[in-house]
Every structure is written in C-alpha cells, then in structure tokens.
Protein backbone atom coordinates (compact mmCIF):
# COMPACT_ATOMS: atom_id res chain seq x y z
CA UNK A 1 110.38 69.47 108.35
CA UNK A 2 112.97 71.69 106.50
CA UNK A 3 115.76 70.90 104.54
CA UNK A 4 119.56 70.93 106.60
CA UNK A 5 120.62 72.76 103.30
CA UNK A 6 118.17 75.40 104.29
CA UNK A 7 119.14 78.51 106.17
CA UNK A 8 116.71 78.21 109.17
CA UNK A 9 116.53 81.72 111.28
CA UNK A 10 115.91 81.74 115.16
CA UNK A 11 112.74 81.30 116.62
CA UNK A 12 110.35 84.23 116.72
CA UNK A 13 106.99 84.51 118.96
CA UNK A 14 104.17 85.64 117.57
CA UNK A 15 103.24 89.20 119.16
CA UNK A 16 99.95 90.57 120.87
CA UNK A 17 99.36 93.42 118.92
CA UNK A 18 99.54 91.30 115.60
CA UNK A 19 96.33 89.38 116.76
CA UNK A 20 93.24 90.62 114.29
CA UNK A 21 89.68 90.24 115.04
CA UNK A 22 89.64 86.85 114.42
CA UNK A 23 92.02 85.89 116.68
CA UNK A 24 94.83 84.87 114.50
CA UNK A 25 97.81 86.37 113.27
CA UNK A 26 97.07 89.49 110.82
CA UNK A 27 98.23 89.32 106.89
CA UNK A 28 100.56 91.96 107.11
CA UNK A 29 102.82 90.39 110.46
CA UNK A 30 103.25 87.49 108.12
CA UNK A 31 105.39 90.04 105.83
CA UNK A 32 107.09 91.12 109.26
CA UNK A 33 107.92 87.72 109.95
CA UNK A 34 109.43 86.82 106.34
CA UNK A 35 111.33 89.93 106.73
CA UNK A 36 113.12 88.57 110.12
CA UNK A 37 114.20 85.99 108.40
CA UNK A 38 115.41 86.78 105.62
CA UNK A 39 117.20 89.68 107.44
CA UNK A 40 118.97 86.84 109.25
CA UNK A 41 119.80 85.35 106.02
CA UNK A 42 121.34 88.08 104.49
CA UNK A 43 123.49 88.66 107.46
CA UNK A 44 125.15 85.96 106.34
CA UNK A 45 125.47 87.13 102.91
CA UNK A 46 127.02 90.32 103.64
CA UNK A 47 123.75 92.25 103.54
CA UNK A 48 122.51 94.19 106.73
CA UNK A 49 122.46 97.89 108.11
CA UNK A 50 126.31 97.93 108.66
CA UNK A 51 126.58 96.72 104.58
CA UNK A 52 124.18 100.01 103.53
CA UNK A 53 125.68 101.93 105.89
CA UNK A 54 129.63 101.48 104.61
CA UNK A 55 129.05 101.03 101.17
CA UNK A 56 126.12 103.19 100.04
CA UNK A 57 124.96 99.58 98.67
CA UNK A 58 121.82 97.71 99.27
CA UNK A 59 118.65 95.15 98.79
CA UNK A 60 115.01 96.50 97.63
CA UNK A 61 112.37 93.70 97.19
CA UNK A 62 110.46 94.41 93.89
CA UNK A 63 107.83 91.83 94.34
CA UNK A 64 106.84 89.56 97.16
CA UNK A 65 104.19 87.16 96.82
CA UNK A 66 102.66 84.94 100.03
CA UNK A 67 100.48 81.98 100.49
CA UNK A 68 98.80 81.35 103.89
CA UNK A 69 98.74 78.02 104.54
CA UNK A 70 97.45 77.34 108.34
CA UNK A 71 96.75 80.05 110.52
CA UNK A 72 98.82 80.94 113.58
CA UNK A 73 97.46 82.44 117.05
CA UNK A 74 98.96 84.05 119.65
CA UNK A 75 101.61 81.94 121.56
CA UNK A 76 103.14 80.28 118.66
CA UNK A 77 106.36 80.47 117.27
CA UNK A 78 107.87 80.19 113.88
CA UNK A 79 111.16 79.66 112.03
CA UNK A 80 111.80 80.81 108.77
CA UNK A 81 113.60 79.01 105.58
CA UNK A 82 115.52 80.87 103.14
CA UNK A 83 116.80 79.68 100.31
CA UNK A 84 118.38 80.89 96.72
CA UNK A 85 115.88 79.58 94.05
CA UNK A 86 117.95 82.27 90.85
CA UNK A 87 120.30 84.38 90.62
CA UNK A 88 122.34 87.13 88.45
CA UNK A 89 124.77 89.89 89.10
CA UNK A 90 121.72 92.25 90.10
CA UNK A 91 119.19 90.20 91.19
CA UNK A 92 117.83 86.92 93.48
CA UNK A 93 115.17 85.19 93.45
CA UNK A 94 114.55 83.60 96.44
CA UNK A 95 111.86 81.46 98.68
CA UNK A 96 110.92 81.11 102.42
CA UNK A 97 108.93 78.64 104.21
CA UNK A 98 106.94 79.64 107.88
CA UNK A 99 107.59 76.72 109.92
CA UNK A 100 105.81 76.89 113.21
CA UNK A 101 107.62 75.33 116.30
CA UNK A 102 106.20 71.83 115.74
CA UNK A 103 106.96 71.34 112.22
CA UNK A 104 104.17 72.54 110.67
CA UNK A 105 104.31 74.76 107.31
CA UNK A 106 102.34 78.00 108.01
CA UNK A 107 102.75 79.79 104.90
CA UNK A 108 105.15 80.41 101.86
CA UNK A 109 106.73 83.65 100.88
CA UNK A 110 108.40 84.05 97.71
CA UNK A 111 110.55 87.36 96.45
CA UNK A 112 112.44 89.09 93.55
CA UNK A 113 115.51 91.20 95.50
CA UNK A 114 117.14 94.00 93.40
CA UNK A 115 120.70 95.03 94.38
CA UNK A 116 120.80 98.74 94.86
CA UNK A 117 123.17 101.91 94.84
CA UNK A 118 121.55 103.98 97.16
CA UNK A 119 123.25 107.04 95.41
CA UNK A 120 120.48 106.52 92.61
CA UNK A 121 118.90 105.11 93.88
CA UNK A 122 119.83 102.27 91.05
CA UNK A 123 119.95 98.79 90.22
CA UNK A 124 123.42 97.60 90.55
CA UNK A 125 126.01 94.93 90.40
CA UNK A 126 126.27 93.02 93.44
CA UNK A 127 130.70 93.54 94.60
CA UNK A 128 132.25 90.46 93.73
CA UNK A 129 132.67 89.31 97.43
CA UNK A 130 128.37 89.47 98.00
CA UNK A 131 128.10 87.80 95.20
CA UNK A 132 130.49 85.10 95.71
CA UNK A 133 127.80 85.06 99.07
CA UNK A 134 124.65 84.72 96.94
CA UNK A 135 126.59 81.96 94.50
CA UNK A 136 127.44 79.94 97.24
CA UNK A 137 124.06 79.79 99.14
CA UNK A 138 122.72 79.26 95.88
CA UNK A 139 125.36 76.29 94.99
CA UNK A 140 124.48 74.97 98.58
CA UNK A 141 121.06 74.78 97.94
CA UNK A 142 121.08 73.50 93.87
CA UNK A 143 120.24 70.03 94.96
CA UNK A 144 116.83 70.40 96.31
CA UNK A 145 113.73 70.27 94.18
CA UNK A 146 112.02 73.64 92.83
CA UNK A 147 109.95 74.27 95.25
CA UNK A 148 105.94 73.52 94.16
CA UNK A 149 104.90 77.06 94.41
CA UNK A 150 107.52 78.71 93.37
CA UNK A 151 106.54 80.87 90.66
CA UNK A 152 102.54 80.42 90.53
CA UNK A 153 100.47 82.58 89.65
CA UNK A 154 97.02 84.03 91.26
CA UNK A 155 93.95 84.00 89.37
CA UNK A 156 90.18 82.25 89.52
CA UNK A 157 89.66 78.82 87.57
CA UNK A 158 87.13 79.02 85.37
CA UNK A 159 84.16 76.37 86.02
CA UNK A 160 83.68 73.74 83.86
C-alpha cells in the first residue's frame, strides 16, 4: 500500500474500449491513466486548464518512461501516486505508482515536466507562488526512500 505522504488521486475504472486483443488493458491507456493522476496532482499545485488559460503558463512532459508490472482487465480500478522525486525553478522530476483497488502495484510511471511559456513556446521559470507548490510537495515527500526504479534504464543484459 502507498505512502500517506503520497498524493493518491480518485479512483478511476478501467474503460471498454481500452481492452486489446488480449483482453487486458492496452499500453497506451496506461499513459491515459498516469495522466489522470497527475492532472489531479497538479491541481493542487496550481497547474490545470484555468492556470494555462490565465497566465499563458504551463507543463510539457519531455520524457515519460513506464514499467508494467501486473496486468489489469476490464472491471478494475486504479489509484494513482504522485510524488516530487527533484526539482528546480524549470523543471520536476517526478514518479507515480498504479495501484489497483486492492492494493496491488500495477505499474510505475516516471516523468521529466518542463515549465512552459506558451508565448514561445519556452522553458520557463515556474512564478514564485507554483513553485512554493512544487517545494512543498517536494518537502512533504523528502522523507521517503528513492523509489527502486526511479531512474533505470532499459537495455538487454548480456549473457554470461
């Protein structure tokens, strides 16, 4: 089970037309799914449509790397972590965990978020109040260990 220092999003049901041919949940809805949640995250960072919207300001996610742990079907539901692993005045670095309904960790998503002025668009400074957000989130969250995966890399091991 997750962390209480974690941001945990609501619950979200897996959808029909994610289903692939082999009857579990398709790559790409994992994405979709990581995305929820860390769009309920940044709501509470300041971040959102409304945030774009009044201040020509923003989040692009430069990289975004997964791991697929257990599979999920149709009729589950998940919860997502979210949690500050870096940070700088443009930048986060952050990490999710897919937790389905029972307790269970489904997969692992793990991202490098730019700030951006969409008048660019341009990497920018986060405003002093978003970042004050991010450091605090981040400063919330200092005391857990890094999390195992964080950071790996993909590649095959050679035989011996």
């Amino acid at each position: 089970m997750p962390d209480p220092r974690l941001f945990m999003s609501s619950l979200h049901a897996i959808e029909p037309g994610w289903i692939d041919y082999n009857n579990h949940l398709n790559m790409g809805y994992y994405t979709v799914l990581f995305d929820r949640g860390a769009d309920e995250a940044y709501a509470t960072l300041g971040f959102g449509p409304d945030y774009a919207n009044e201040r020509g300001l923003t989040t692009y996610t430069a990289e975004f790397h997964i791991r697929y742990l257990r599979e999920l079907k149709l009729g589950d539901k998940v919860r997502i972590s979210f949690r500050i692993v870096g940070h700088d005045k443009k930048r986060f670095h952050s990490f999710q965990e897919m937790f389905h309904e029972d307790g269970w960790l489904a997969a692992t998503g793990e991202s490098m978020v730019l700030h951006v002025d969409m008048s660019g668009p341009r990497v920018a400074p986060l405003p002093d109040d978003i970042l004050k957000n991010v450091s605090a989130m981040a400063q919330a969250q200092a005391g857990l260990p890094k999390p195992d995966a964080a950071g790996a890399s993909i590649g095959l091991r050679r035989a011996h």
